[in-house]
N, C-alpha and C. Protein backbone atom coordinates (compact mmCIF):
# COMPACT_ATOMS: atom_id res chain seq x y z
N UNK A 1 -29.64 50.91 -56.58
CA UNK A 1 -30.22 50.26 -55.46
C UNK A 1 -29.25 49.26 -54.84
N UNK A 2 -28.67 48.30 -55.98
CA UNK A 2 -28.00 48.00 -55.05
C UNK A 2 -26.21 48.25 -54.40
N UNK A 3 -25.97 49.50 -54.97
CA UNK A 3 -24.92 50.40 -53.75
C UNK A 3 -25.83 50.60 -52.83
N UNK A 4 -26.92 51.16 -52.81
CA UNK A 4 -27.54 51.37 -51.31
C UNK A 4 -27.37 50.65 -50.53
N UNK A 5 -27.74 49.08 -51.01
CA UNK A 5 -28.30 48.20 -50.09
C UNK A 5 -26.57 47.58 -49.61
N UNK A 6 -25.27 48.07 -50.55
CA UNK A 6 -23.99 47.49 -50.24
C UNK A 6 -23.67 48.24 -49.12
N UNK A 7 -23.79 49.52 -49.00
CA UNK A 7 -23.55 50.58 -47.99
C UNK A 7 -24.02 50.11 -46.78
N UNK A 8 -25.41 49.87 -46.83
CA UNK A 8 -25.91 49.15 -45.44
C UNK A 8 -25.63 47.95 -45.09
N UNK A 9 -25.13 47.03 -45.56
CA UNK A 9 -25.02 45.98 -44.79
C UNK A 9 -23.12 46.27 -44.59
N UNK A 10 -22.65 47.01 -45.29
CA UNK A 10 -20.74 47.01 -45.04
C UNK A 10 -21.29 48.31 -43.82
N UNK A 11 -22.52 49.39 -43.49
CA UNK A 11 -22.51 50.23 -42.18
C UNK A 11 -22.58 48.94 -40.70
N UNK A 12 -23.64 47.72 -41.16
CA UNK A 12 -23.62 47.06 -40.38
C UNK A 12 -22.65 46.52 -39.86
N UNK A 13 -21.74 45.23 -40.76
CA UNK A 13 -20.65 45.04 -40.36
C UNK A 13 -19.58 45.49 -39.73
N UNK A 14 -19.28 47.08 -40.33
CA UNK A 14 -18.19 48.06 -39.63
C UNK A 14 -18.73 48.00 -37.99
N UNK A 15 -20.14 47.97 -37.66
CA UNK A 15 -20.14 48.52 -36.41
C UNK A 15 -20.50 47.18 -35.41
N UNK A 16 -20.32 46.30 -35.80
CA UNK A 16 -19.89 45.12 -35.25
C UNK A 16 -18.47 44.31 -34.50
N UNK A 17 -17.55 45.50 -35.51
CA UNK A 17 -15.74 45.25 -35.48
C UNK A 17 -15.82 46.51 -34.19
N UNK A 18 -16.45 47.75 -33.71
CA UNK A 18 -16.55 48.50 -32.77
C UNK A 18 -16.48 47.69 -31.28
N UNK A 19 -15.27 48.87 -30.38
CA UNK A 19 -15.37 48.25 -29.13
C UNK A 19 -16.64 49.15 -28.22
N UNK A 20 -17.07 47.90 -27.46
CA UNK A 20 -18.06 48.74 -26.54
C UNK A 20 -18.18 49.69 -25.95
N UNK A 21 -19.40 50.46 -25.87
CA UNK A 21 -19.36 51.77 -25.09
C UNK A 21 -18.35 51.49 -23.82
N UNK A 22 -17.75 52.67 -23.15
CA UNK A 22 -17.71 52.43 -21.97
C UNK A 22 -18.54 52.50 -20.92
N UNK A 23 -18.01 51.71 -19.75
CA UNK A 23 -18.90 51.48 -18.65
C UNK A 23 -19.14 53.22 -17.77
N UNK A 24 -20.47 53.24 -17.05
CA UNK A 24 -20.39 54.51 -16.52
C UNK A 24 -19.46 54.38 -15.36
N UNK A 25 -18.90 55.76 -15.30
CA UNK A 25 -18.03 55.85 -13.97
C UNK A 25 -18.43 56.06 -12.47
N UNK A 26 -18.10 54.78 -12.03
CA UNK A 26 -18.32 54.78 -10.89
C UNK A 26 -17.87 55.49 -9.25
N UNK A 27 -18.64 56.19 -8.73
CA UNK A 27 -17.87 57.47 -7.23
C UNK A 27 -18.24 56.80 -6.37
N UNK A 28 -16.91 56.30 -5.49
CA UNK A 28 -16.99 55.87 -3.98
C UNK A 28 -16.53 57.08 -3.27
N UNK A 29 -17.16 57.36 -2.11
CA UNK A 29 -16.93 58.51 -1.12
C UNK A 29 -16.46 57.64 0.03
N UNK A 30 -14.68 57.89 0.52
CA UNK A 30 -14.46 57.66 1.44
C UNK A 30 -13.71 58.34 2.65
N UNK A 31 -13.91 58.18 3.53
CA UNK A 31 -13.50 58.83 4.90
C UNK A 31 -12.29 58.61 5.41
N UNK A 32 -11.41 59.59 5.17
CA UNK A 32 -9.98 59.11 6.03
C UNK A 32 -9.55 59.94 7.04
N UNK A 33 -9.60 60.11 8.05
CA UNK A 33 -8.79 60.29 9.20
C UNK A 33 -7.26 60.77 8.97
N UNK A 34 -6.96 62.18 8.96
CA UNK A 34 -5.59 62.27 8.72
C UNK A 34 -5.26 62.97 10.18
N UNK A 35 -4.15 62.77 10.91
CA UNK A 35 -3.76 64.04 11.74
C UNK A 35 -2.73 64.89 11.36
N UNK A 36 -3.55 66.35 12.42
CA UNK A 36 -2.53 67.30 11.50
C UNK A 36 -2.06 68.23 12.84
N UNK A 37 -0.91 68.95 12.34
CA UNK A 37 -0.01 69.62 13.14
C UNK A 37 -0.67 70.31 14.09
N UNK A 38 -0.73 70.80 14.95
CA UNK A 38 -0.93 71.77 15.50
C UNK A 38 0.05 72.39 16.28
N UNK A 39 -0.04 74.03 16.48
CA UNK A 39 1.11 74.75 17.11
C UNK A 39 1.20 73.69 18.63
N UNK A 40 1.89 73.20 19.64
CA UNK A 40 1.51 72.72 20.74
C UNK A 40 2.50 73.27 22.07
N UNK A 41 2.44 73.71 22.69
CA UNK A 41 0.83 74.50 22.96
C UNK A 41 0.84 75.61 22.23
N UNK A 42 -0.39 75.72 22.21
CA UNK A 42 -0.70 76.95 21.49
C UNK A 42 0.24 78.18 21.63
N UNK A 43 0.08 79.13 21.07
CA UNK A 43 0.80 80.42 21.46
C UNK A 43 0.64 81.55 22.48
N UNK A 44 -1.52 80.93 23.17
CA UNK A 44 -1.49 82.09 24.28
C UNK A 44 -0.83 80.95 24.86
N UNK A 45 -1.05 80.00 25.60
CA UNK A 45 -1.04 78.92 26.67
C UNK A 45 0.54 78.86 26.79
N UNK A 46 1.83 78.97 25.75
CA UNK A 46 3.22 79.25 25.86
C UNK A 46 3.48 80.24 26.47
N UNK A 47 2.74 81.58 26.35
CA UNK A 47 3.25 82.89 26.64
C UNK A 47 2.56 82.55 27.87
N UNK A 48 1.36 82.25 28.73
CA UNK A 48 1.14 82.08 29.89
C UNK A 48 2.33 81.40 30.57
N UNK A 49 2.61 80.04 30.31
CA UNK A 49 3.39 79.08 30.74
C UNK A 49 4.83 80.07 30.95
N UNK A 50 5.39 80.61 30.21
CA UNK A 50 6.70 81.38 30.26
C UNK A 50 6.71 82.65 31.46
N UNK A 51 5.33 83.17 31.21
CA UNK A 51 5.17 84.37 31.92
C UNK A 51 5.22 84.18 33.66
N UNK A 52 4.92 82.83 34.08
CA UNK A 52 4.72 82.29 35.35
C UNK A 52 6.10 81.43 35.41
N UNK A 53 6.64 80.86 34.83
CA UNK A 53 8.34 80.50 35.19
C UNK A 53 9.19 81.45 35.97
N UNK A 54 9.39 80.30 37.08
CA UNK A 54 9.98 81.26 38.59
C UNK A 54 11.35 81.37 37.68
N UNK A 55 11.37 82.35 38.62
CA UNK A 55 12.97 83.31 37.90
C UNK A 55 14.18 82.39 38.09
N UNK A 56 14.48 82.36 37.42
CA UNK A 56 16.64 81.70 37.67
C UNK A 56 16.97 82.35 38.35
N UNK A 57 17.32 81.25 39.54
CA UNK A 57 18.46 81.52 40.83
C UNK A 57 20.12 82.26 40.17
N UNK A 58 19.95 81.93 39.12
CA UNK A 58 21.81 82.93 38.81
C UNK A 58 21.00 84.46 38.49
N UNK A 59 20.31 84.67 37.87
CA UNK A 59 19.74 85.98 37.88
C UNK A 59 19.80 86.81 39.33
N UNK A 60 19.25 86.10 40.28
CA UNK A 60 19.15 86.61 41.57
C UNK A 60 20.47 86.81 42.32
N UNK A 61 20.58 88.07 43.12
CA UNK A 61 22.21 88.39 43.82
C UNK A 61 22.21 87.20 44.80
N UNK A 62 23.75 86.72 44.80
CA UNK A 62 24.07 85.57 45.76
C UNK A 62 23.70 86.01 47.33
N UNK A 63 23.21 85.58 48.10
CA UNK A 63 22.99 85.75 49.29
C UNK A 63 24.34 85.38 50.06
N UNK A 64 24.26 86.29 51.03
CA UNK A 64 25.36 85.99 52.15
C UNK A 64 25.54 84.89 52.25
N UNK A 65 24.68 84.23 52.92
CA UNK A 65 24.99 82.76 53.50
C UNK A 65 24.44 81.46 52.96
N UNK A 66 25.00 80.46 53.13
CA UNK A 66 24.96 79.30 52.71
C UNK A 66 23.32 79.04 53.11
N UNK A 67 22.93 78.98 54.35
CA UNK A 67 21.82 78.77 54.52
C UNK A 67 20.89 79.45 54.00
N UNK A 68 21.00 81.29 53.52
CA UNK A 68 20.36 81.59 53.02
C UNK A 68 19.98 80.96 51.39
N UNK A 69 21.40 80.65 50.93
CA UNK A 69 21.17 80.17 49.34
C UNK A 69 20.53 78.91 49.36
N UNK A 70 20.01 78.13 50.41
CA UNK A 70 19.97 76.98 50.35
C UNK A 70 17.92 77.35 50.74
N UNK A 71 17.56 78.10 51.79
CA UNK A 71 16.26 78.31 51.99
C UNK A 71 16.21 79.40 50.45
N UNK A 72 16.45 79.44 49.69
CA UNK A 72 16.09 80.20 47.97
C UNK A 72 16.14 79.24 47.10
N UNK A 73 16.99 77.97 47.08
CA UNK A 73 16.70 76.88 46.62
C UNK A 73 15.40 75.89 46.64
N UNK A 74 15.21 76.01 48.06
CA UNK A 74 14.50 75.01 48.31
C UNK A 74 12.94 75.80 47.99
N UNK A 75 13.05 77.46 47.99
CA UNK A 75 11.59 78.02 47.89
C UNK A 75 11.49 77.86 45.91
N UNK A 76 12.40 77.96 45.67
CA UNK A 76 12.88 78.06 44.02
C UNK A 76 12.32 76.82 43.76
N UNK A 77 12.85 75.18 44.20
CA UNK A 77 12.32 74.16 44.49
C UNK A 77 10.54 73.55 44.29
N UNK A 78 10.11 74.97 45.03
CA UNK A 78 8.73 74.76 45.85
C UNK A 78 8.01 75.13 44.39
N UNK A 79 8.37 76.00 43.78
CA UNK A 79 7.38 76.88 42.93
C UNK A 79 7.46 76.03 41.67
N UNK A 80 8.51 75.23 41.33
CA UNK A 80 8.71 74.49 40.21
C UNK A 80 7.60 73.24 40.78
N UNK A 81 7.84 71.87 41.32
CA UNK A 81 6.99 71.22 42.06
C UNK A 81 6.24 70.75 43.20
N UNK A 82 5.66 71.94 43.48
CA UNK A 82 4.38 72.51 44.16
C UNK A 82 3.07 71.75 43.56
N UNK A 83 2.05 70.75 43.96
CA UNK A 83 0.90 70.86 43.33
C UNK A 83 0.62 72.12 42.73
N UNK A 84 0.08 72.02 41.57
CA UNK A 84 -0.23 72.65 40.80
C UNK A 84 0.72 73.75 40.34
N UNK A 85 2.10 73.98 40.50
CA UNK A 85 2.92 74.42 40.50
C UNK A 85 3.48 74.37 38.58
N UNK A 86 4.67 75.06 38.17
CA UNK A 86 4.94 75.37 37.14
C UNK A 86 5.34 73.99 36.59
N UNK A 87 5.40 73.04 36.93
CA UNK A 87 5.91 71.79 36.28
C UNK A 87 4.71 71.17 36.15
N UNK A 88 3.68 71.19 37.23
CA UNK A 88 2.93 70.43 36.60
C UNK A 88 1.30 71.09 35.71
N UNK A 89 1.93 72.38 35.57
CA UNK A 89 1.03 73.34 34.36
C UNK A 89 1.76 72.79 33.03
N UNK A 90 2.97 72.78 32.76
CA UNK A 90 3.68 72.28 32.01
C UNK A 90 3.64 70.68 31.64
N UNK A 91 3.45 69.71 32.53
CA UNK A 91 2.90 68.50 32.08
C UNK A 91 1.04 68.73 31.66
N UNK A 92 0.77 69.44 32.12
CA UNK A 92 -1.07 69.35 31.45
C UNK A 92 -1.11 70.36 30.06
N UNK A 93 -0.36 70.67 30.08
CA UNK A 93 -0.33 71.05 28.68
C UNK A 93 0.51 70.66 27.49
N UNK A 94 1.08 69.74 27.78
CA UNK A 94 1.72 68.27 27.01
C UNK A 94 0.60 67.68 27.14
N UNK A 95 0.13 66.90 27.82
CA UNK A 95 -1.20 66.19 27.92
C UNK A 95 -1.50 66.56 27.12
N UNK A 96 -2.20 67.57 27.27
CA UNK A 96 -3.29 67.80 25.82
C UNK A 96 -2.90 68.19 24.62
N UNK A 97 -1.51 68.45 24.48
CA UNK A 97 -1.08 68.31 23.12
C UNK A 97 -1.26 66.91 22.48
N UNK A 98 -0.55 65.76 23.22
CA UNK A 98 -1.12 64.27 23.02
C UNK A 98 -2.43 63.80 22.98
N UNK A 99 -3.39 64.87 22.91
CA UNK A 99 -4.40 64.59 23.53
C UNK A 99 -4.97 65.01 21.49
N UNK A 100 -4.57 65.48 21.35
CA UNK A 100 -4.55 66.36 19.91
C UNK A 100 -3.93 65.79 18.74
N UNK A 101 -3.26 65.02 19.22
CA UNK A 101 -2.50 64.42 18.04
C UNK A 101 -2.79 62.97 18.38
């Protein structure tokens, strides 16, 4: 009887020298905002944009005359910045790449 009763009070003691349970683990859910790549512009909206780029004046045969090369300039001119013209399809679609990122 009394080993029994030595056993229990040296089970007590031992579990007194024990470190505490641990604490439960605690989950915060948080929200972060990352930005991410995107092709810009896209790949139809490039192939549009390319497909409508007025042709290069060196591609085209030199015209006789000075005045003529100069009224092909100035129409060459027209088609690049023209309202709504190829430069400024090309700035609205920068825009909205910035617009994206």
């Amino acid at each position: 009887m009394k080993a029994v009763m030595m056993m229990a009070v040296a089970m007590m003691i031992a579990g007194c020298g024990r470190t505490p349970p641990p604490r439960p683990i605690e989950v915060k859910t948080q929200v972060v905002e990352v930005q991410v790549s995107v092709a810009c512009p896209d790949p139809a909206e490039r192939t549009r944009l390319r497909a409508g780029r007025p042709a290069r004046l060196a591609d085209r045969p030199m015209p006789a005359t000075a005045r003529e090369r100069v009224a092909q300039t100035a129409a060459q001119l027209g088609r690049y910045e023209a309202p709504g013209g190829w430069a400024d399809q090309v700035d609205a679609a920068l825009d909205r790449c910035q617009l994206l990122n």
